[in-house]
Protein backbone atom coordinates (compact mmCIF):
# COMPACT_ATOMS: atom_id res chain seq x y z
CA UNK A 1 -22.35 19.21 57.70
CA UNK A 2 -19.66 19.06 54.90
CA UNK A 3 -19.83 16.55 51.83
CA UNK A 4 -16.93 14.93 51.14
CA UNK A 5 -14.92 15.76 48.47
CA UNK A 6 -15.20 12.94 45.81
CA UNK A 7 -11.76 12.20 43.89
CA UNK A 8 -11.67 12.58 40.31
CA UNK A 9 -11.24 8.70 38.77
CA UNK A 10 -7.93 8.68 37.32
CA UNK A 11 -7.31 8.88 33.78
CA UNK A 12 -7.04 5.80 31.46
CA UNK A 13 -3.61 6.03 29.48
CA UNK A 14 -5.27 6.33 26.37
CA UNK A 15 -7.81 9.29 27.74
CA UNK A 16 -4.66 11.30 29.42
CA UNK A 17 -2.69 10.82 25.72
CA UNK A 18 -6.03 12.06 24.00
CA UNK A 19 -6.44 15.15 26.49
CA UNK A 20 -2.56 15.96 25.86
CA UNK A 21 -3.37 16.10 21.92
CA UNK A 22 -6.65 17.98 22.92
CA UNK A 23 -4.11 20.75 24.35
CA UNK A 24 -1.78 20.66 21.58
CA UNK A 25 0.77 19.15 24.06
CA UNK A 26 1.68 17.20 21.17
CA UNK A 27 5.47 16.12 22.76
CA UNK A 28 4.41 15.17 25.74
CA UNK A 29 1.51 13.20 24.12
CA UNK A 30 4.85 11.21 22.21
CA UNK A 31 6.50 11.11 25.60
CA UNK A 32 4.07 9.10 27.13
CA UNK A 33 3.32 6.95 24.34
CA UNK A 34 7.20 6.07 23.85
CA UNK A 35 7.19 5.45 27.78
CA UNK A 36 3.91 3.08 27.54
CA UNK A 37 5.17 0.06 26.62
CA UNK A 38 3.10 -2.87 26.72
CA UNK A 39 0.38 -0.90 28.51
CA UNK A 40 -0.70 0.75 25.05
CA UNK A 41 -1.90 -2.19 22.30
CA UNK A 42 0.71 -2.51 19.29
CA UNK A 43 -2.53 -1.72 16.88
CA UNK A 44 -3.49 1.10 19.19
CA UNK A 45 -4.84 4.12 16.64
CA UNK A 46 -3.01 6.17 19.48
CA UNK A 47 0.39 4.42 18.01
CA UNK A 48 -0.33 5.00 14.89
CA UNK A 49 -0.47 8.25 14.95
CA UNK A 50 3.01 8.88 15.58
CA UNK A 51 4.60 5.74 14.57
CA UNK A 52 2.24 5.54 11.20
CA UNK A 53 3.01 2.30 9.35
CA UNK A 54 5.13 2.54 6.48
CA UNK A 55 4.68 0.62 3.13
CA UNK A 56 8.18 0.23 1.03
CA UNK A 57 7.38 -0.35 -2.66
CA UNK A 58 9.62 -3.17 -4.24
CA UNK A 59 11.46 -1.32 -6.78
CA UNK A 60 10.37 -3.94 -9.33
CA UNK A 61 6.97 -2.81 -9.50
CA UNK A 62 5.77 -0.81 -12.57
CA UNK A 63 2.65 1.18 -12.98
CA UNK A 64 0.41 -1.32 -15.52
CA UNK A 65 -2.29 1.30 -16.34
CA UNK A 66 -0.74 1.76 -20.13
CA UNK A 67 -1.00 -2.00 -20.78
CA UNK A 68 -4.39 -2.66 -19.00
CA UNK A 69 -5.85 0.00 -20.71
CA UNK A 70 -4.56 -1.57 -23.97
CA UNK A 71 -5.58 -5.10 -23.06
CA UNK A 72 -9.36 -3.91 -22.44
CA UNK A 73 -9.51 -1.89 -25.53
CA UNK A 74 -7.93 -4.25 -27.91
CA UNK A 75 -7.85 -7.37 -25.99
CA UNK A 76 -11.04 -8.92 -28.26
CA UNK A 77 -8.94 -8.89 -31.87
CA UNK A 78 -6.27 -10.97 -30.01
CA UNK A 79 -8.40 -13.86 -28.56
CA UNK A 80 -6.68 -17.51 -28.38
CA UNK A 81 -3.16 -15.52 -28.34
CA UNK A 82 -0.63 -14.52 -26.37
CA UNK A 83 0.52 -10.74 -26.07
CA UNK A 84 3.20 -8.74 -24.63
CA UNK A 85 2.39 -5.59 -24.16
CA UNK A 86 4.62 -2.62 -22.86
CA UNK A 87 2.56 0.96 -22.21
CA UNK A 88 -0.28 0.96 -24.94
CA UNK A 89 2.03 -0.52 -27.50
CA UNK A 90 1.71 -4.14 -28.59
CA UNK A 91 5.11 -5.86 -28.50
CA UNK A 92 4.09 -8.93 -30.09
CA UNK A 93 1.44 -11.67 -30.45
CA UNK A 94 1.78 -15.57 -31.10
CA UNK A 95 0.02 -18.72 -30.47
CA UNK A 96 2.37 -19.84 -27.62
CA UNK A 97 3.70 -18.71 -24.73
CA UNK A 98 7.62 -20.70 -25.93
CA UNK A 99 7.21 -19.13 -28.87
CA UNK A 100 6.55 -15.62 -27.28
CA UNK A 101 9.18 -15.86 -24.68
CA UNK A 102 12.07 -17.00 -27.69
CA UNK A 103 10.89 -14.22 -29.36
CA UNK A 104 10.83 -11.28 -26.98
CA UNK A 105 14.67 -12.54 -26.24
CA UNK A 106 15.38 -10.99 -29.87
CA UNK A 107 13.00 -7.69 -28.98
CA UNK A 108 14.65 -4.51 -26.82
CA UNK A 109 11.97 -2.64 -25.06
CA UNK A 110 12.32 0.02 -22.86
CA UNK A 111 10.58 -1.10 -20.01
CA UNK A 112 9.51 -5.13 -19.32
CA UNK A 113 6.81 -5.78 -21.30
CA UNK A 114 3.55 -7.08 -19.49
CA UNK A 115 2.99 -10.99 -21.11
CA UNK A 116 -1.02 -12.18 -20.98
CA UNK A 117 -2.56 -14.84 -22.10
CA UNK A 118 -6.30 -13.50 -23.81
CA UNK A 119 -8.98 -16.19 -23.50
């Protein structure tokens, strides 16, 4: 008497895109995730890996290190005022923020100077 032959259960999508990687079949991995559609989830890890997400940094940003790390080191002989500070250089310090701001119009500075108010 002969057992039947039991059929393999077919792969899931994701299992058959994770065997292809396993292979290094690494195009026909993409092939099959391109041709997926709405079959693979949008946050699918599987997606990500070949359509990672990409983060565009507004120009406008500036790297604040310099003036935090002037802030926490001389912050405390500057309480009640406030201070505009560009790298680890102090700019200027008053009592008011109008005051500040007409002044820094008369001030050129490299870079924009970070303005903070030290309670």
């Amino acid at each position: 008497m002969s057992i039947p032959a039991q059929k393999a259960e077919p792969l899931s999508l994701e299992d058959e895109i994770r065997a292809l990687l396993a292979e290094g079949r690494i195009s026909d991995a993409k092939r099959l995730v391109d041709g997926a559609g709405d079959l693979l989830p949008a946050g699918s890890r599987l997606r990500e890996i070949f359509y990672p997400t990409i983060t565009k940094l507004d120009m406008r940003d500036v790297d604040r290190t310099g003036e935090y790390r002037w802030l926490k080191e001389n912050g405390r002989n500057f309480r009640g005022k406030w201070v505009a500070v560009a790298g680890e250089n102090l700019v200027l310090a008053t009592d008011s923020l109008k005051e500040l701001l007409a002044r820094l119009k008369e001030i050129d500075t490299p870079v924009q100077p970070l303005i903070h108010h030290i309670g």
